[in-house]
PDB file of N, CA and C in Angstrom:
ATOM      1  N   UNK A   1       0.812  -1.199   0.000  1.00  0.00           N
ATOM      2  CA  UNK A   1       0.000   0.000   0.000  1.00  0.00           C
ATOM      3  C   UNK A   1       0.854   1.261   0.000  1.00  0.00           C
ATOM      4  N   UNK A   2       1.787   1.716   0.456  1.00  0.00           N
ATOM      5  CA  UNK A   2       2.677   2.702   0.338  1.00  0.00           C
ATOM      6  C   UNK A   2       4.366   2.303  -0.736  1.00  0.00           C
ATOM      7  N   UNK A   3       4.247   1.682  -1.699  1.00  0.00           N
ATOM      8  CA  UNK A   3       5.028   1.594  -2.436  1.00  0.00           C
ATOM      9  C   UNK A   3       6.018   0.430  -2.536  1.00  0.00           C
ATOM     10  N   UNK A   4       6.189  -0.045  -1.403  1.00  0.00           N
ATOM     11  CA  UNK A   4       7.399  -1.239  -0.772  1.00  0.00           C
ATOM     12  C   UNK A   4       7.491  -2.369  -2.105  1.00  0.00           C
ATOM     13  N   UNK A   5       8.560  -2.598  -2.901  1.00  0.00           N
ATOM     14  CA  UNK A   5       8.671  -3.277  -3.328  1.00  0.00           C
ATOM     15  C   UNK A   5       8.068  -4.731  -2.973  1.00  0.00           C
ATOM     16  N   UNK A   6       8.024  -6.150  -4.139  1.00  0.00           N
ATOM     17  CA  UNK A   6       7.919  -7.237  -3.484  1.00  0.00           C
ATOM     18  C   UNK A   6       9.271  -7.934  -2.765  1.00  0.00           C
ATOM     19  N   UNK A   7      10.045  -8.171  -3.400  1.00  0.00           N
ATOM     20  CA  UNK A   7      11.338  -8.319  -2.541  1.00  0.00           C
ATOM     21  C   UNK A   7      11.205  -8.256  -1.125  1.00  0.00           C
ATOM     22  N   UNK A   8      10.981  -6.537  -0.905  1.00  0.00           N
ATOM     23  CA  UNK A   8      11.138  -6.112   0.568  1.00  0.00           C
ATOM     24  C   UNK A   8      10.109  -6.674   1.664  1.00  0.00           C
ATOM     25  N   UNK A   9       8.851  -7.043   0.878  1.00  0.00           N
ATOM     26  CA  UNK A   9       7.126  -7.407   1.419  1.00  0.00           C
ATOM     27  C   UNK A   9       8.138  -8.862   2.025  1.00  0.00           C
ATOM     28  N   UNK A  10       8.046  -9.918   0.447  1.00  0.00           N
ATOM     29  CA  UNK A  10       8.548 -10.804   1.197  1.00  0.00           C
ATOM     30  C   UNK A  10       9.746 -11.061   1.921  1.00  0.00           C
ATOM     31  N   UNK A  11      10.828 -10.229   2.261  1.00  0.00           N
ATOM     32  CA  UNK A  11      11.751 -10.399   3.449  1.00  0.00           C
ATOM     33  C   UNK A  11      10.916  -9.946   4.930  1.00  0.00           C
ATOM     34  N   UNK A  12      10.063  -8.411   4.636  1.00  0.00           N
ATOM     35  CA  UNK A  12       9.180  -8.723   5.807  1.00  0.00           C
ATOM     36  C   UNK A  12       8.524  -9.638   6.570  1.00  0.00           C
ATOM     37  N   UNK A  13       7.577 -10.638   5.224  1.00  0.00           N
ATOM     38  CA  UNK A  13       7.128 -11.765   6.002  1.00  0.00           C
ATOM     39  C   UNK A  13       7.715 -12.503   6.327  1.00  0.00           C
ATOM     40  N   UNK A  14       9.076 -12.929   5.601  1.00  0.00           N
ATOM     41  CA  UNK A  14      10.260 -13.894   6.284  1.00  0.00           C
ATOM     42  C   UNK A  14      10.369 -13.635   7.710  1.00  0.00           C
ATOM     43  N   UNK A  15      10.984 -12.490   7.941  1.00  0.00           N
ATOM     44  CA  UNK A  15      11.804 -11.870   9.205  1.00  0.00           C
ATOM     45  C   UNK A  15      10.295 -12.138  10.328  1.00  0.00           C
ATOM     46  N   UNK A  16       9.200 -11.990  10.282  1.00  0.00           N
ATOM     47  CA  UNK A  16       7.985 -11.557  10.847  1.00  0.00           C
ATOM     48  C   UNK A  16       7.997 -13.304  11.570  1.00  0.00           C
ATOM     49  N   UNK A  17       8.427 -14.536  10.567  1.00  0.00           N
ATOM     50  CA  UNK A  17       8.056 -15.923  11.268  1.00  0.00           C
ATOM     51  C   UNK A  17       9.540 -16.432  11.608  1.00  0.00           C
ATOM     52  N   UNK A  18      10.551 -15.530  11.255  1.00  0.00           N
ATOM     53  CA  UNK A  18      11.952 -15.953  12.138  1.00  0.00           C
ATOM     54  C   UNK A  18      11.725 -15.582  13.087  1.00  0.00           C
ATOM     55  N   UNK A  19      11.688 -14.493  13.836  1.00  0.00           N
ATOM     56  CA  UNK A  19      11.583 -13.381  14.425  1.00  0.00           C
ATOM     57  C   UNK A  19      10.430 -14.313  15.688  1.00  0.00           C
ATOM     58  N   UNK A  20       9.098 -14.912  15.411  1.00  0.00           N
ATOM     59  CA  UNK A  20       8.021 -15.706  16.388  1.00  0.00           C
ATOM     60  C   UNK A  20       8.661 -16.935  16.167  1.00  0.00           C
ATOM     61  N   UNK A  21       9.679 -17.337  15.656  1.00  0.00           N
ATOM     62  CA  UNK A  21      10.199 -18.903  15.973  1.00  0.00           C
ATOM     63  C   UNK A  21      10.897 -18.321  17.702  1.00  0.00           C
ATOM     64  N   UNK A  22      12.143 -17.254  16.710  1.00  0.00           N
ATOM     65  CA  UNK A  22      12.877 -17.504  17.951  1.00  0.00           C
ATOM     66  C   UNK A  22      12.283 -16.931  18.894  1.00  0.00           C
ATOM     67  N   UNK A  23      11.359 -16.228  19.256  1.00  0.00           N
ATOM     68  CA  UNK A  23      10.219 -15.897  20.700  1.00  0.00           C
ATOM     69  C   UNK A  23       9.430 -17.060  21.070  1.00  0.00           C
ATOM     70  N   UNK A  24       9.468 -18.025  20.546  1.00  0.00           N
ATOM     71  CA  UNK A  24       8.821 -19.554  20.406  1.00  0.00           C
ATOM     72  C   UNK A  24       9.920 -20.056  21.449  1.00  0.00           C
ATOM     73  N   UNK A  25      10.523 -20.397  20.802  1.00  0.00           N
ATOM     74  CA  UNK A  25      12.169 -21.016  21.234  1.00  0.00           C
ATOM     75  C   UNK A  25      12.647 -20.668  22.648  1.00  0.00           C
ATOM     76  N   UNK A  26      12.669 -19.248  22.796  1.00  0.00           N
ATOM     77  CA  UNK A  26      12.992 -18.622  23.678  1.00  0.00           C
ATOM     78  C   UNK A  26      12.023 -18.843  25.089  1.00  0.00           C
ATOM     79  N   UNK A  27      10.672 -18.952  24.742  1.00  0.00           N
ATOM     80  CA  UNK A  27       9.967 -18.948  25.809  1.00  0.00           C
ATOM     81  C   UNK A  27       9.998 -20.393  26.327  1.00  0.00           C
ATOM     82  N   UNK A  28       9.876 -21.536  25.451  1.00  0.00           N
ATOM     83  CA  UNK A  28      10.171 -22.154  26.030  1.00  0.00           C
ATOM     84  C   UNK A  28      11.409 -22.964  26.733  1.00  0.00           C
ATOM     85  N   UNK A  29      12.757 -22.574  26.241  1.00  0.00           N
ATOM     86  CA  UNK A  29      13.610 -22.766  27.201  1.00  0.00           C
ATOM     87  C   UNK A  29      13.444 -22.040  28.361  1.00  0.00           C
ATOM     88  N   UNK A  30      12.310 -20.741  28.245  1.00  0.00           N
ATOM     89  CA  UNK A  30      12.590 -20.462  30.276  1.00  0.00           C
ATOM     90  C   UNK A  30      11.692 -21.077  30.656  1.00  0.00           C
ATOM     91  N   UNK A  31      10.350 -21.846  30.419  1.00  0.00           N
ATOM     92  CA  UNK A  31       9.853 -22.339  30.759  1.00  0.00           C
ATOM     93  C   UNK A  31      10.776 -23.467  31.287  1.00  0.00           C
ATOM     94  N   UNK A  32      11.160 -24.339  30.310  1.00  0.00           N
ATOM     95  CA  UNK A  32      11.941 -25.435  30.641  1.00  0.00           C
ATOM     96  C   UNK A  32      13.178 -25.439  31.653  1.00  0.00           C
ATOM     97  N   UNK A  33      13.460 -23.878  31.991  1.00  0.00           N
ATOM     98  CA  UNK A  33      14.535 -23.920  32.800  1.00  0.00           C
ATOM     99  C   UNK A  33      14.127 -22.990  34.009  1.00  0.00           C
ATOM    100  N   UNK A  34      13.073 -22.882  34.247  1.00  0.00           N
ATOM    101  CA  UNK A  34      12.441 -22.622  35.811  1.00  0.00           C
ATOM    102  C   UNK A  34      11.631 -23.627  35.764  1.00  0.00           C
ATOM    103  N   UNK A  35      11.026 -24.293  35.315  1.00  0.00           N
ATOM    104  CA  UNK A  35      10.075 -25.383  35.622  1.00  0.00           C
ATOM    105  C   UNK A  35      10.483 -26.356  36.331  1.00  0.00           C
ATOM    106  N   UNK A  36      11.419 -27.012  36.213  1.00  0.00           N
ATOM    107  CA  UNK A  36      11.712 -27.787  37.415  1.00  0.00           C
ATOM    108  C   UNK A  36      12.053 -27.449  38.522  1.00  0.00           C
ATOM    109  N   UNK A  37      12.135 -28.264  39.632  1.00  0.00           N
ATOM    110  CA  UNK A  37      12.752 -28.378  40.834  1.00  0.00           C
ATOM    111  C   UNK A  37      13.748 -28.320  41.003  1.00  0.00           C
ATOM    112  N   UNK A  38      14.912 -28.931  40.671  1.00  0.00           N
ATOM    113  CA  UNK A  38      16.283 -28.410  40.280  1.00  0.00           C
ATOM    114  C   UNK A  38      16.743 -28.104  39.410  1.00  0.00           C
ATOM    115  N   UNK A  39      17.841 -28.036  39.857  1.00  0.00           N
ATOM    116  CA  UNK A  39      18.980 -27.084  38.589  1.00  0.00           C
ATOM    117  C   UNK A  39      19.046 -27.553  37.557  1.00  0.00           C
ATOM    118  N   UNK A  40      18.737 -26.496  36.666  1.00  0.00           N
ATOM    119  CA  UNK A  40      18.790 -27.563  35.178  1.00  0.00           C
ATOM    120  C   UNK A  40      19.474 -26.182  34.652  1.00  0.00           C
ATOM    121  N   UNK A  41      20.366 -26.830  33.479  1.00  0.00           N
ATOM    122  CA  UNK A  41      21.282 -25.735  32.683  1.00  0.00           C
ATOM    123  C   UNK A  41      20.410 -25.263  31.642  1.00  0.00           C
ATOM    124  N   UNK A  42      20.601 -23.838  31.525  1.00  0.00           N
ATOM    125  CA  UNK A  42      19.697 -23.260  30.184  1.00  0.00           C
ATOM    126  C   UNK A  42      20.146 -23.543  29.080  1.00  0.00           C
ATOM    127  N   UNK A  43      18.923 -24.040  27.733  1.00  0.00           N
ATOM    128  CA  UNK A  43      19.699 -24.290  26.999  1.00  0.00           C
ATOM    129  C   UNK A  43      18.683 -23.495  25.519  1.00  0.00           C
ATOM    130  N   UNK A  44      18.804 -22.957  25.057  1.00  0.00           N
ATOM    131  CA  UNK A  44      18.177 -22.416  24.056  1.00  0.00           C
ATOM    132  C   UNK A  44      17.518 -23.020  23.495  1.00  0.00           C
ATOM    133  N   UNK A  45      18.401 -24.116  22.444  1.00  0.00           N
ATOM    134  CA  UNK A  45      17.704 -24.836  21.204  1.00  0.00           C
ATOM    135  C   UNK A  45      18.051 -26.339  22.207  1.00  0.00           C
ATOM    136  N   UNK A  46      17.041 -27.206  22.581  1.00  0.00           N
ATOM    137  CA  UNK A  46      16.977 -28.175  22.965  1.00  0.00           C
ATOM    138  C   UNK A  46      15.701 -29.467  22.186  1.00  0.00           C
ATOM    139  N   UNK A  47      16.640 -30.760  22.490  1.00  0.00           N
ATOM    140  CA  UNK A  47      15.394 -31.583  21.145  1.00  0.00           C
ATOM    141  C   UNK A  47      14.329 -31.191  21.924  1.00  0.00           C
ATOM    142  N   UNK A  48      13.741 -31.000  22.967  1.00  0.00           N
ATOM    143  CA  UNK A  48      12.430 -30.861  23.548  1.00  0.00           C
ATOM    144  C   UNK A  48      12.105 -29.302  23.121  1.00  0.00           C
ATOM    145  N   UNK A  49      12.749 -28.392  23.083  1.00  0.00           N
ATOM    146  CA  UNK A  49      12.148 -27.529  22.921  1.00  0.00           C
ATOM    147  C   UNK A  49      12.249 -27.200  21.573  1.00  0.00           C
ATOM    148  N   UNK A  50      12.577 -27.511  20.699  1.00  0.00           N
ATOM    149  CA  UNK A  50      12.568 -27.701  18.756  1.00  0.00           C
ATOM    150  C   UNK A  50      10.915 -28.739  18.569  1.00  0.00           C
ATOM    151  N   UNK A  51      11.207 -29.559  19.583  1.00  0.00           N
ATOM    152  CA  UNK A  51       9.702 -30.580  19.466  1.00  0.00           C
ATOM    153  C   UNK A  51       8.204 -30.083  19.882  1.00  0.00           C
ATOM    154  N   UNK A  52       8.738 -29.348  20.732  1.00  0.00           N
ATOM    155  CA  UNK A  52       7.263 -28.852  21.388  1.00  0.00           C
ATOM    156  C   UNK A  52       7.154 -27.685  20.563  1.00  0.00           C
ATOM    157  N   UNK A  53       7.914 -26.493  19.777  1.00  0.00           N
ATOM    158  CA  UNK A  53       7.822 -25.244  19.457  1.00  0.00           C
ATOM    159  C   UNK A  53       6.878 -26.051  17.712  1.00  0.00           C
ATOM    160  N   UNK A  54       7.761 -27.509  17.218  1.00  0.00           N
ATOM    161  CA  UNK A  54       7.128 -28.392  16.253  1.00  0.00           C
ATOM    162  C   UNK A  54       5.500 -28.246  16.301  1.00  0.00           C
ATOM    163  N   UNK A  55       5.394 -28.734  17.443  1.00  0.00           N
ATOM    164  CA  UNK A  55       4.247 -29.251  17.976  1.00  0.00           C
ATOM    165  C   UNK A  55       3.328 -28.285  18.240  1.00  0.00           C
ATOM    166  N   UNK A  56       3.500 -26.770  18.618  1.00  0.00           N
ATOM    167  CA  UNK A  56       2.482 -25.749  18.789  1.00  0.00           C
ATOM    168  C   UNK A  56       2.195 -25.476  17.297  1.00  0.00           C
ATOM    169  N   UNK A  57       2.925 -25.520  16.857  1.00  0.00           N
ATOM    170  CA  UNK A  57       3.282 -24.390  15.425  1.00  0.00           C
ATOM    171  C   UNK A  57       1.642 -25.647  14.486  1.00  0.00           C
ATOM    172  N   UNK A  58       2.271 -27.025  14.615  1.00  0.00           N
ATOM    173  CA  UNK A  58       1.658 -28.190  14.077  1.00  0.00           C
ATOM    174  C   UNK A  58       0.121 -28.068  14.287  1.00  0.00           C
ATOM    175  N   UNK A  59      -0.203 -27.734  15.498  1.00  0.00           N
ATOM    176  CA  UNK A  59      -1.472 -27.821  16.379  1.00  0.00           C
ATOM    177  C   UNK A  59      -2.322 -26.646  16.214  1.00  0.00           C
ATOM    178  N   UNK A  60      -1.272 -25.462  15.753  1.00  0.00           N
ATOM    179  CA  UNK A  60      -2.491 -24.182  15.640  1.00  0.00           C
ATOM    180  C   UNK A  60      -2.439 -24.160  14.121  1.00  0.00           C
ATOM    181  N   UNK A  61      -1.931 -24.348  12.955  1.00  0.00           N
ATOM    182  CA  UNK A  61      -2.322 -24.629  12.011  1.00  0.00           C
ATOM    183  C   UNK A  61      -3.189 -25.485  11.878  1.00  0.00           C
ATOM    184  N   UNK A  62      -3.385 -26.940  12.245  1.00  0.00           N
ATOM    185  CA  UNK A  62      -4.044 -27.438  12.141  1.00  0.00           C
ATOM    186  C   UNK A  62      -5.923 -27.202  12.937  1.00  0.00           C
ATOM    187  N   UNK A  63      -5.774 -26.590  14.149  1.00  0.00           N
ATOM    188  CA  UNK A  63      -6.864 -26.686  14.821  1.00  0.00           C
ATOM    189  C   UNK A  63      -7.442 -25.004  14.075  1.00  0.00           C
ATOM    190  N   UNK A  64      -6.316 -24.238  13.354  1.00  0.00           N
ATOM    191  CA  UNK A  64      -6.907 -22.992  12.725  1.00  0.00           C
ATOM    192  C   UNK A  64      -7.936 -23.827  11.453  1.00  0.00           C
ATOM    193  N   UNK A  65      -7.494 -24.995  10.595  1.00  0.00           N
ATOM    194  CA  UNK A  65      -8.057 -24.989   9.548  1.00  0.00           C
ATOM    195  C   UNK A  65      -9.224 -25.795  10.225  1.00  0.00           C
ATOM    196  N   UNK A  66      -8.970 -26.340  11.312  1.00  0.00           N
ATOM    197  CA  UNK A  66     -10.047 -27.401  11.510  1.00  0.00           C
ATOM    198  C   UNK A  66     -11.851 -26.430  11.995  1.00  0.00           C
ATOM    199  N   UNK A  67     -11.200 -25.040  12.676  1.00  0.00           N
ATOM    200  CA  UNK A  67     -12.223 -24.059  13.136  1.00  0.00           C
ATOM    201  C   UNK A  67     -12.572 -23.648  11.793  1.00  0.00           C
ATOM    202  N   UNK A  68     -11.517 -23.221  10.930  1.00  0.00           N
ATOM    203  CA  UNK A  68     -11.992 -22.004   9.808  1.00  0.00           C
ATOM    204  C   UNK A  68     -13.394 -23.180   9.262  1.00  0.00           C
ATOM    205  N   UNK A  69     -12.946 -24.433   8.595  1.00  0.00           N
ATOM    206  CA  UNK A  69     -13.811 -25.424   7.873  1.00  0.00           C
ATOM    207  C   UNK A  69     -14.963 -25.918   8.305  1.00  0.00           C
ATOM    208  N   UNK A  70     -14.500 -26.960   9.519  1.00  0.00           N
ATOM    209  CA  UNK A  70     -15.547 -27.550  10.203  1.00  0.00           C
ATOM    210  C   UNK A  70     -15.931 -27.113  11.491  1.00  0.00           C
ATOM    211  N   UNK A  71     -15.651 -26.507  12.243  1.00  0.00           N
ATOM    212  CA  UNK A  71     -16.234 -26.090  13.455  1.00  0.00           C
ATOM    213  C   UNK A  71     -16.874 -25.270  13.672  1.00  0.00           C
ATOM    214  N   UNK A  72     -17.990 -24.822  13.884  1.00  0.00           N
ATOM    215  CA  UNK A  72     -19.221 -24.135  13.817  1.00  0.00           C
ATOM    216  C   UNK A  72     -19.776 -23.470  15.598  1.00  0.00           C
ATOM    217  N   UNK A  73     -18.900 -23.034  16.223  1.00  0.00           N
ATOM    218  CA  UNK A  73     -18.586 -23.036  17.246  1.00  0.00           C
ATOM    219  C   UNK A  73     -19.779 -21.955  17.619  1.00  0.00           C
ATOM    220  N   UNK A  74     -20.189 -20.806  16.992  1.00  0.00           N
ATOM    221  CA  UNK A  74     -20.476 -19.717  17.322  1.00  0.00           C
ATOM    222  C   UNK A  74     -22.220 -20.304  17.401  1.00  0.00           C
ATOM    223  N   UNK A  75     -22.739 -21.208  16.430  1.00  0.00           N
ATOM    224  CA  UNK A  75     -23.999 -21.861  16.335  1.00  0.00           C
ATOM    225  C   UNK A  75     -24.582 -22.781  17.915  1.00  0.00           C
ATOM    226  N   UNK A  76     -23.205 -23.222  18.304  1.00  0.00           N
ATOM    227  CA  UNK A  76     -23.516 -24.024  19.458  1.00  0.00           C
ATOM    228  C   UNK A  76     -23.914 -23.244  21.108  1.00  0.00           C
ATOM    229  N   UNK A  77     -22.245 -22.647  20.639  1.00  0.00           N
ATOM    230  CA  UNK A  77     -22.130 -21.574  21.984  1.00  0.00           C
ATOM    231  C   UNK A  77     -22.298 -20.331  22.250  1.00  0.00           C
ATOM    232  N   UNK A  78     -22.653 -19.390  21.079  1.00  0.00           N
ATOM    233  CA  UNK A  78     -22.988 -18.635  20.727  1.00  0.00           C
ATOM    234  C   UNK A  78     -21.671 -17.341  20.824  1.00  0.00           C
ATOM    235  N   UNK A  79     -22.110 -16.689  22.051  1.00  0.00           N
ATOM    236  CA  UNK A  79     -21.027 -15.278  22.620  1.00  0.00           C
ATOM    237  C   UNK A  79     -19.926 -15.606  22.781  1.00  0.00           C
ATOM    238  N   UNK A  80     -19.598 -17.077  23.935  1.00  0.00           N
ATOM    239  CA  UNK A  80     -18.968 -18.204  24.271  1.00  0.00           C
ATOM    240  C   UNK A  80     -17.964 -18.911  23.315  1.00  0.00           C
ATOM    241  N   UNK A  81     -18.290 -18.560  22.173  1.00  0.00           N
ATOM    242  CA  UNK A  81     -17.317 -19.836  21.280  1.00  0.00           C
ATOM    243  C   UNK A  81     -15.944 -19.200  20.993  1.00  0.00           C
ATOM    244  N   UNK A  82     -15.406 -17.960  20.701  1.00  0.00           N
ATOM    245  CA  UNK A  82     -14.256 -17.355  21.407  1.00  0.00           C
ATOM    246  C   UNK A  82     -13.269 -18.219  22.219  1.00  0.00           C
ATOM    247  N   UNK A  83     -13.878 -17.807  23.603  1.00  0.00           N
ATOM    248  CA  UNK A  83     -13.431 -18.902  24.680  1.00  0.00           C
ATOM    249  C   UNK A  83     -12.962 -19.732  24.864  1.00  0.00           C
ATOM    250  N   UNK A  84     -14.687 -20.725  24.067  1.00  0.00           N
ATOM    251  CA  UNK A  84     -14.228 -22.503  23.856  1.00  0.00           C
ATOM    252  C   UNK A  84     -13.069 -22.154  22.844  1.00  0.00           C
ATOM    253  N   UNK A  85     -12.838 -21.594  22.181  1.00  0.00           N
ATOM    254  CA  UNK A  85     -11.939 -22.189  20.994  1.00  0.00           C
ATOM    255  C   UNK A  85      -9.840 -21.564  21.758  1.00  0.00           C
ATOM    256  N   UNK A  86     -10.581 -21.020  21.949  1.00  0.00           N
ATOM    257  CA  UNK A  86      -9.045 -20.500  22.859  1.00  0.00           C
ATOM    258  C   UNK A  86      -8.586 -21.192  24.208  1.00  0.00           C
ATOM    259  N   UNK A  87      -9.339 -22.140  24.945  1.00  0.00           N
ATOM    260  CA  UNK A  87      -9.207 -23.310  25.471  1.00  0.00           C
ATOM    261  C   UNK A  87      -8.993 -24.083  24.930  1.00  0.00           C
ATOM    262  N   UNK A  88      -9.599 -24.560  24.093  1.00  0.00           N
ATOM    263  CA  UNK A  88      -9.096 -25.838  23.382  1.00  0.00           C
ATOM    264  C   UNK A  88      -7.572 -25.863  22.821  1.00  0.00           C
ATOM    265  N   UNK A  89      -7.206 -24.572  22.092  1.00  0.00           N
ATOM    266  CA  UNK A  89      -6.117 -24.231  21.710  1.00  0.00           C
ATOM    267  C   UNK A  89      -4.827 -24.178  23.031  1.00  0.00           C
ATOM    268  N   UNK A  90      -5.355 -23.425  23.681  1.00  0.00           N
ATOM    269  CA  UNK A  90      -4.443 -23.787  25.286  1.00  0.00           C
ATOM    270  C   UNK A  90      -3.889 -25.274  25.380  1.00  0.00           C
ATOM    271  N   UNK A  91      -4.960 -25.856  24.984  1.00  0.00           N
ATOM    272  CA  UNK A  91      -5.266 -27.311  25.909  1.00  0.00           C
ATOM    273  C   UNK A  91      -4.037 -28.033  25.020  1.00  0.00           C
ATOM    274  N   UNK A  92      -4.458 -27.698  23.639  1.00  0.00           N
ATOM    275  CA  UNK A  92      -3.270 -28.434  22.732  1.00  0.00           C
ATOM    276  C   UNK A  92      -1.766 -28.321  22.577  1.00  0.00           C
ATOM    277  N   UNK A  93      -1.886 -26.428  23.110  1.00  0.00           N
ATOM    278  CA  UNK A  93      -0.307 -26.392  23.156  1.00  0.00           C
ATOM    279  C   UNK A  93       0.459 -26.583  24.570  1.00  0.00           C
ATOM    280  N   UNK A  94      -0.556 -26.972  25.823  1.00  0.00           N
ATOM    281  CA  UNK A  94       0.186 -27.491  26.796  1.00  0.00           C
ATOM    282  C   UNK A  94       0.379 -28.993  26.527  1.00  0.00           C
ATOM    283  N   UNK A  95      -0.379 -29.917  26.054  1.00  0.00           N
ATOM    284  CA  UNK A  95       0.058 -30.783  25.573  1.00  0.00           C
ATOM    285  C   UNK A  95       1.879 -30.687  25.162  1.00  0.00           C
ATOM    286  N   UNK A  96       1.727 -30.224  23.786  1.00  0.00           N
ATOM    287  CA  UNK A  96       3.030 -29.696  23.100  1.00  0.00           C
ATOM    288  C   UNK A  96       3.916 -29.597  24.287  1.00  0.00           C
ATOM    289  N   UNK A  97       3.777 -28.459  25.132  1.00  0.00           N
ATOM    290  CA  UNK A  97       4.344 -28.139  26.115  1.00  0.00           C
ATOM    291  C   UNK A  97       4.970 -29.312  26.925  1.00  0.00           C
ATOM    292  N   UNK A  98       4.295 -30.454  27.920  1.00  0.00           N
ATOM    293  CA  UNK A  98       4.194 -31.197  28.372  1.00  0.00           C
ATOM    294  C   UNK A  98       5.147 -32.137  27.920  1.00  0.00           C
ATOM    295  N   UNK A  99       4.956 -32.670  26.367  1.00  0.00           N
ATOM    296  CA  UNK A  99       5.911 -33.458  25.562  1.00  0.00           C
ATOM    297  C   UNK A  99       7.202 -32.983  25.304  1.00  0.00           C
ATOM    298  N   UNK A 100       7.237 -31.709  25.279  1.00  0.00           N
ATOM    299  CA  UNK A 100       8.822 -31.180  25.223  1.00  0.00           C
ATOM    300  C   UNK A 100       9.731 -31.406  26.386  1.00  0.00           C
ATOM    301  N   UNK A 101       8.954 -31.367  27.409  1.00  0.00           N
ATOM    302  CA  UNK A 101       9.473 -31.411  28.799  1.00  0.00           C
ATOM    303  C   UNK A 101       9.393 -32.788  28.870  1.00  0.00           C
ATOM    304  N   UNK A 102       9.478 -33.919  28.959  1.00  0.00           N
ATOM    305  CA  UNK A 102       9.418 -35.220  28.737  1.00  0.00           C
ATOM    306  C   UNK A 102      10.825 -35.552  28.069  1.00  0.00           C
ATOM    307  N   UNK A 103      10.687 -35.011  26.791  1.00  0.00           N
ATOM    308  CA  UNK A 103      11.341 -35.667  25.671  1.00  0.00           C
ATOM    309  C   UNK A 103      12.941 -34.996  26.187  1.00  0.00           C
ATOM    310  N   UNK A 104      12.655 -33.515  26.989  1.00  0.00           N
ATOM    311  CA  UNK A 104      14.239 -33.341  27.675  1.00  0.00           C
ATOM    312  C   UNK A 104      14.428 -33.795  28.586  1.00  0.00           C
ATOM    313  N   UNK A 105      13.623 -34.467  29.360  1.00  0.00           N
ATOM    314  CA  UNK A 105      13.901 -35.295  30.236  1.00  0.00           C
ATOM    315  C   UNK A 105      14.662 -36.685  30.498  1.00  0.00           C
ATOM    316  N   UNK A 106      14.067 -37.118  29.298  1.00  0.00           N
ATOM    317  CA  UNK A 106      14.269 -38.402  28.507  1.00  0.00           C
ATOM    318  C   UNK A 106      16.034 -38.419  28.210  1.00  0.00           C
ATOM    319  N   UNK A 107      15.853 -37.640  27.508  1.00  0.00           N
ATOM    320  CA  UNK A 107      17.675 -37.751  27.019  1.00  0.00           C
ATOM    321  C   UNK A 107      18.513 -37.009  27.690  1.00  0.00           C
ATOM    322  N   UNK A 108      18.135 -36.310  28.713  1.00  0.00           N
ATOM    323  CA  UNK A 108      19.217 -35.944  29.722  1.00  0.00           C
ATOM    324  C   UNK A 108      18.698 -35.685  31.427  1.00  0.00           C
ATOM    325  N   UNK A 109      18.430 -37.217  31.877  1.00  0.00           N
ATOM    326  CA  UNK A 109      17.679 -37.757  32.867  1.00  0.00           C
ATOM    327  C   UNK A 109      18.341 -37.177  34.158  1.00  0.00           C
ATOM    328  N   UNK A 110      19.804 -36.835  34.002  1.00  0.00           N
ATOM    329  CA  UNK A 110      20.738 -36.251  35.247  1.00  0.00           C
ATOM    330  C   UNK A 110      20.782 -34.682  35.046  1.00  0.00           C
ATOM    331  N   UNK A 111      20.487 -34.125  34.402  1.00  0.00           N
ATOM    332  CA  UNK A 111      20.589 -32.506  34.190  1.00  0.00           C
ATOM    333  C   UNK A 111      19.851 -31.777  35.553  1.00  0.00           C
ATOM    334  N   UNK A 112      18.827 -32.512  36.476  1.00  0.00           N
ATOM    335  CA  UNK A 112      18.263 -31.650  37.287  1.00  0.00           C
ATOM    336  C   UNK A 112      18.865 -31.908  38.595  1.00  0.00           C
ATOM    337  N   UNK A 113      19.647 -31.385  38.830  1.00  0.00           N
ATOM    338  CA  UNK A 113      20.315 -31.548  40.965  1.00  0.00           C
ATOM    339  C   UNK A 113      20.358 -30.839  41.921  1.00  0.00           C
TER     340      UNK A 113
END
């Protein structure tokens, strides 16, 4: 709308989903590194947290196309379906959440002391 080449549009949108990876990434290594009980070393890019950031990214694409298509939310619940649908979405990326923390658990079972 104000002139911006395409080039520049699409490096914007590039930079716009680098840019929410690594705020992805980021949040959940502090999650992952205050969440436990002990000491656990911070680690940025961890397989659990590459898996779970997988796994949100996986889950709101998918539960976006599954609302846009088939879910009819606003017919059921009316004011309410907002809500429901932003719970449900919660619900899936603590899942995600949950499995990341597992899966670093898994392969580095002594990291917490």
């Amino acid at each position: 709308m104000i002139g911006w080449s395409r080039p520049l549009l699409l490096f914007f949108a590039t930079l716009r989903w680098i840019i929410l990876a690594a705020a992805l990434l980021l949040a959940l290594a502090v999650a992952y590194w205050f969440g436990p009980e002990g000491r656990v070393e911070f680690r940025l890019i961890s397989p659990g947290n590459v898996v779970a950031a997988v796994l949100i990214a996986l889950a709101s694409f998918g539960f976006r196309f599954y609302v846009y298509k088939f879910g009819n939310y606003s017919a059921t619940y009316g004011s309410l379906a907002a809500m429901i649908v932003l719970m449900l979405w919660m619900y899936l990326a603590g899942i995600a959440l949950l499995a990341g923390g597992e899966i670093n658990k898994l392969l580095h079972p002594h990291a917490s002391k």
